[in-house]
C-alpha atoms as a PDB file:
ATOM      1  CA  UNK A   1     -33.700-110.884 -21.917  1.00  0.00           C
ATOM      2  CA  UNK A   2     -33.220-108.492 -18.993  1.00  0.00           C
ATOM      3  CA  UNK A   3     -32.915-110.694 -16.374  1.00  0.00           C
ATOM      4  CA  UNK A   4     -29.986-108.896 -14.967  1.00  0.00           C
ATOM      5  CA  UNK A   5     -31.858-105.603 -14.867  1.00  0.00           C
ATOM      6  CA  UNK A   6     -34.500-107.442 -13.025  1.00  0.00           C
ATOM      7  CA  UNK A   7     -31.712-109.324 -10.730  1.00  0.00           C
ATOM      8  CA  UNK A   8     -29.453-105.954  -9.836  1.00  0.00           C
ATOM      9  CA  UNK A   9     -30.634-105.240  -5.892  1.00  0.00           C
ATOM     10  CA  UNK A  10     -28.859-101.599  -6.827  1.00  0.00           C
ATOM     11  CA  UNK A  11     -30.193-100.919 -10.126  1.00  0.00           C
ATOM     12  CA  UNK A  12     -26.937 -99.631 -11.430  1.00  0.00           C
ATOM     13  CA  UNK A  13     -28.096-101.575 -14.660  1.00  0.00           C
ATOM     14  CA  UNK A  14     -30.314 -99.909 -16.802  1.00  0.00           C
ATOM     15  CA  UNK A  15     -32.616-101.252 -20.128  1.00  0.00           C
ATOM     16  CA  UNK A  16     -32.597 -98.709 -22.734  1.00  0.00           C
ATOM     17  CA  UNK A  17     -34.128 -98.582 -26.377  1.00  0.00           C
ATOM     18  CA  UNK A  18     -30.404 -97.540 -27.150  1.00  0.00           C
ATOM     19  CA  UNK A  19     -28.915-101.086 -28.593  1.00  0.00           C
ATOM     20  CA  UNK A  20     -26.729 -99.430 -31.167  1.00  0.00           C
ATOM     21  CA  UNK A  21     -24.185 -99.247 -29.436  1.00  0.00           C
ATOM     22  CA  UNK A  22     -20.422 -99.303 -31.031  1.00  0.00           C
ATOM     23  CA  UNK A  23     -16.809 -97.512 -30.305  1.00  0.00           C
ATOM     24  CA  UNK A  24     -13.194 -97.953 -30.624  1.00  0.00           C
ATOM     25  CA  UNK A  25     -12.899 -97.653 -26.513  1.00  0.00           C
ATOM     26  CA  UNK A  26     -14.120 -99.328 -23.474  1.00  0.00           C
ATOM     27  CA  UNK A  27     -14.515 -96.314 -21.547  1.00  0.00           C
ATOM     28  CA  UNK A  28     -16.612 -94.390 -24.057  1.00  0.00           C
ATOM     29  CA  UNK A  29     -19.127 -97.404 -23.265  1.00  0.00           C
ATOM     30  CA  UNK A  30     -19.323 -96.395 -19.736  1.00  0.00           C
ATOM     31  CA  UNK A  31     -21.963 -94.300 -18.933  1.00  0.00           C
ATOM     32  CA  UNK A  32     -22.109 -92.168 -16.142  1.00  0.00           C
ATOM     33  CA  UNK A  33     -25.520 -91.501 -13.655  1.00  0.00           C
ATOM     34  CA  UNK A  34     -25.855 -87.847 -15.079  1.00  0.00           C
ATOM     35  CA  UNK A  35     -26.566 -89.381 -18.071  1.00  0.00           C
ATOM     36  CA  UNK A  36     -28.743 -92.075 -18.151  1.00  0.00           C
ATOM     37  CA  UNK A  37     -31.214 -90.309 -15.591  1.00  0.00           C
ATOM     38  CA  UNK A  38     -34.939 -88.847 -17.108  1.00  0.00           C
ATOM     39  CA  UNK A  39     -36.753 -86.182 -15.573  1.00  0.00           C
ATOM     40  CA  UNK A  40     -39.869 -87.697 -13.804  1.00  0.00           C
ATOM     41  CA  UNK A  41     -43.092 -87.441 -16.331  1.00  0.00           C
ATOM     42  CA  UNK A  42     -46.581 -86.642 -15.098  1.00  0.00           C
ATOM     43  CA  UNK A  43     -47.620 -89.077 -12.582  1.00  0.00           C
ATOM     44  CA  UNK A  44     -44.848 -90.713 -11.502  1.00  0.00           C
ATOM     45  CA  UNK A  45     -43.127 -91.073  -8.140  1.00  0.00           C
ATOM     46  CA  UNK A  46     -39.621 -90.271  -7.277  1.00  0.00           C
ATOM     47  CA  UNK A  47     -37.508 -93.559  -6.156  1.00  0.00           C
ATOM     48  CA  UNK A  48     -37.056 -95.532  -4.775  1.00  0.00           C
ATOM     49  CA  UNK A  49     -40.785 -96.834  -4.074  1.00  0.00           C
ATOM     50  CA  UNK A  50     -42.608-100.284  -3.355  1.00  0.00           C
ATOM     51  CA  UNK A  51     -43.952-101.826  -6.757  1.00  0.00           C
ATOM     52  CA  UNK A  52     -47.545-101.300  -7.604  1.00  0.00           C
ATOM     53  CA  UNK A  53     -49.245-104.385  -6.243  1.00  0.00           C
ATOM     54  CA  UNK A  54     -50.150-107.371  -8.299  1.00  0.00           C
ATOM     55  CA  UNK A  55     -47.423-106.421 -11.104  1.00  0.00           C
ATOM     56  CA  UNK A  56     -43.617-106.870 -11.656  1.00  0.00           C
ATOM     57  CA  UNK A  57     -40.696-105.121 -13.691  1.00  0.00           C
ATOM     58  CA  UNK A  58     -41.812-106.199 -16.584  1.00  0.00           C
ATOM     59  CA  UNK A  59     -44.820-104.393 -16.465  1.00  0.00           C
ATOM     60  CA  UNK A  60     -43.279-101.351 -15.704  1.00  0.00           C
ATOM     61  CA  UNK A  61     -40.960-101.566 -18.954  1.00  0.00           C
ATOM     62  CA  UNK A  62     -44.062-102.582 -21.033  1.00  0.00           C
ATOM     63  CA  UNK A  63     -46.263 -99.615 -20.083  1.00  0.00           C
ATOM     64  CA  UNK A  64     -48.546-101.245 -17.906  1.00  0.00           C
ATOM     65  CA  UNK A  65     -48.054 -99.160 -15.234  1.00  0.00           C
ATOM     66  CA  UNK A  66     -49.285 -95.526 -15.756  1.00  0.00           C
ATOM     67  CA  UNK A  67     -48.705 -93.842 -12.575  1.00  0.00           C
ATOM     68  CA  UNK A  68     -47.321 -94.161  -9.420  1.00  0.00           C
ATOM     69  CA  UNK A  69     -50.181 -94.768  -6.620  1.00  0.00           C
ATOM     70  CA  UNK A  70     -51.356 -93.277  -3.406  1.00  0.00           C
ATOM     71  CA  UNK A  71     -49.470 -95.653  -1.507  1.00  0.00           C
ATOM     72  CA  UNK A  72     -46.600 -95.176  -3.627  1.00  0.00           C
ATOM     73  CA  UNK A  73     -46.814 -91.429  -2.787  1.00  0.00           C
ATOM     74  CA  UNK A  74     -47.127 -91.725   0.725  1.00  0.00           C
ATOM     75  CA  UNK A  75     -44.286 -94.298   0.824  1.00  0.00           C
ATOM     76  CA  UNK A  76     -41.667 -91.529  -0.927  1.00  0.00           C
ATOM     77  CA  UNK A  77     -42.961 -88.724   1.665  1.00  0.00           C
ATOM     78  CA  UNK A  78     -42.488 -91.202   4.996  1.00  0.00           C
ATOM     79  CA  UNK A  79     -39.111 -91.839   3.322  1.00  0.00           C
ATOM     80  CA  UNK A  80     -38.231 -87.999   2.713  1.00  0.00           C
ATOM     81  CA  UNK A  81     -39.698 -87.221   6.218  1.00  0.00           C
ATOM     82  CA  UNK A  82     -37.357 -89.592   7.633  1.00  0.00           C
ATOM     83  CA  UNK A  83     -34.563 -88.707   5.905  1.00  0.00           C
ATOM     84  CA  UNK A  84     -35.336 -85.048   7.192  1.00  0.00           C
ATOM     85  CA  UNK A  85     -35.608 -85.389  10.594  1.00  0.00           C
ATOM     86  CA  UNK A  86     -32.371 -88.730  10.872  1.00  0.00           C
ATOM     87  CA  UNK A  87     -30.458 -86.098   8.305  1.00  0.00           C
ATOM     88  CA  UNK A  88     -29.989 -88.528   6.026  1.00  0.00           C
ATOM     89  CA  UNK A  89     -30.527 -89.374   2.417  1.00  0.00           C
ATOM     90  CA  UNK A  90     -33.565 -90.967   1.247  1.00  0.00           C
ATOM     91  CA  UNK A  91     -31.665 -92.358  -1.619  1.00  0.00           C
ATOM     92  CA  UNK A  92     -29.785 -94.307   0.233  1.00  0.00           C
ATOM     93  CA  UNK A  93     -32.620 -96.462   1.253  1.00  0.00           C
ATOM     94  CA  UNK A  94     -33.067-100.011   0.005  1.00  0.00           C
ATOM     95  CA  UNK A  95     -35.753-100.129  -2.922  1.00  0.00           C
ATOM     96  CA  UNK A  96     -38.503-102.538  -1.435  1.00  0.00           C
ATOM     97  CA  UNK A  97     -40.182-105.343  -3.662  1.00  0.00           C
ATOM     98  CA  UNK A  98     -43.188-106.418  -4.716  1.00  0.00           C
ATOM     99  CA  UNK A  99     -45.431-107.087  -1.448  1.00  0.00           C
ATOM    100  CA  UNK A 100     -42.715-105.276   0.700  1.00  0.00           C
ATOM    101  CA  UNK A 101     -43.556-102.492   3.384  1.00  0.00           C
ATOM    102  CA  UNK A 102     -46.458-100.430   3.255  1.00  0.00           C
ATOM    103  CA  UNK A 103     -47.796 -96.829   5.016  1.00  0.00           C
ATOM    104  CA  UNK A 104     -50.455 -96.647   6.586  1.00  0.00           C
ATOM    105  CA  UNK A 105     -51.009 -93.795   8.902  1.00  0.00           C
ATOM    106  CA  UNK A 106     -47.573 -92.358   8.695  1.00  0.00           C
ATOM    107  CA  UNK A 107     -45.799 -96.055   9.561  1.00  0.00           C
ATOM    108  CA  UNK A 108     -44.141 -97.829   7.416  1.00  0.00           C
ATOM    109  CA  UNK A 109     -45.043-101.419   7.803  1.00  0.00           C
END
């Protein structure tokens, strides 16, 4: 149903087409970051990002969602300007939802 995707504040869960999913060991079940990471496609926006407004997870898993957005964009280059200058890694920023901040003129909101 995916409503532990949609609950995870970490998103170490992940929904895949890949429901086959069968071996003699527990460990072999485990997968690892390295592998369940996709190179970005055309348009989108490296995360963590705020939602496109008006829509929710869903959406993104049913294709609704084609691109990332200008304020998307901006968002991920505040966050990687920030990380710069603190030194620090932008991926260890909390991934804001739907109707969180915003930047406008260089401020996060």
């Amino acid at each position: 149903c995916g409503l532990c995707i949609e609950a995870c504040p970490t998103r170490a869960l992940t929904m895949t087409n890949f429901y086959e999913l069968a071996d003699h060991t527990r460990a072999d079940l485990i997968f690892e970051k390295h592998q369940l990471l996709a190179p970005l496609g055309e348009g989108m926006v490296q995360p963590p990002h705020p939602m496109v407004d008006g829509m929710e997870e869903r959406d993104y898993y049913q294709g609704k969602v084609a691109k990332g957005t200008l304020e998307q964009r901006k968002y991920v280059e505040h966050l990687a300007s920030r990380a710069d200058a603190a030194g620090d890694h932008a991926d260890d920023q909390a991934t804001p939802r739907a109707g969180g901040p915003t930047v406008e003129g260089g401020d996060a909101k």
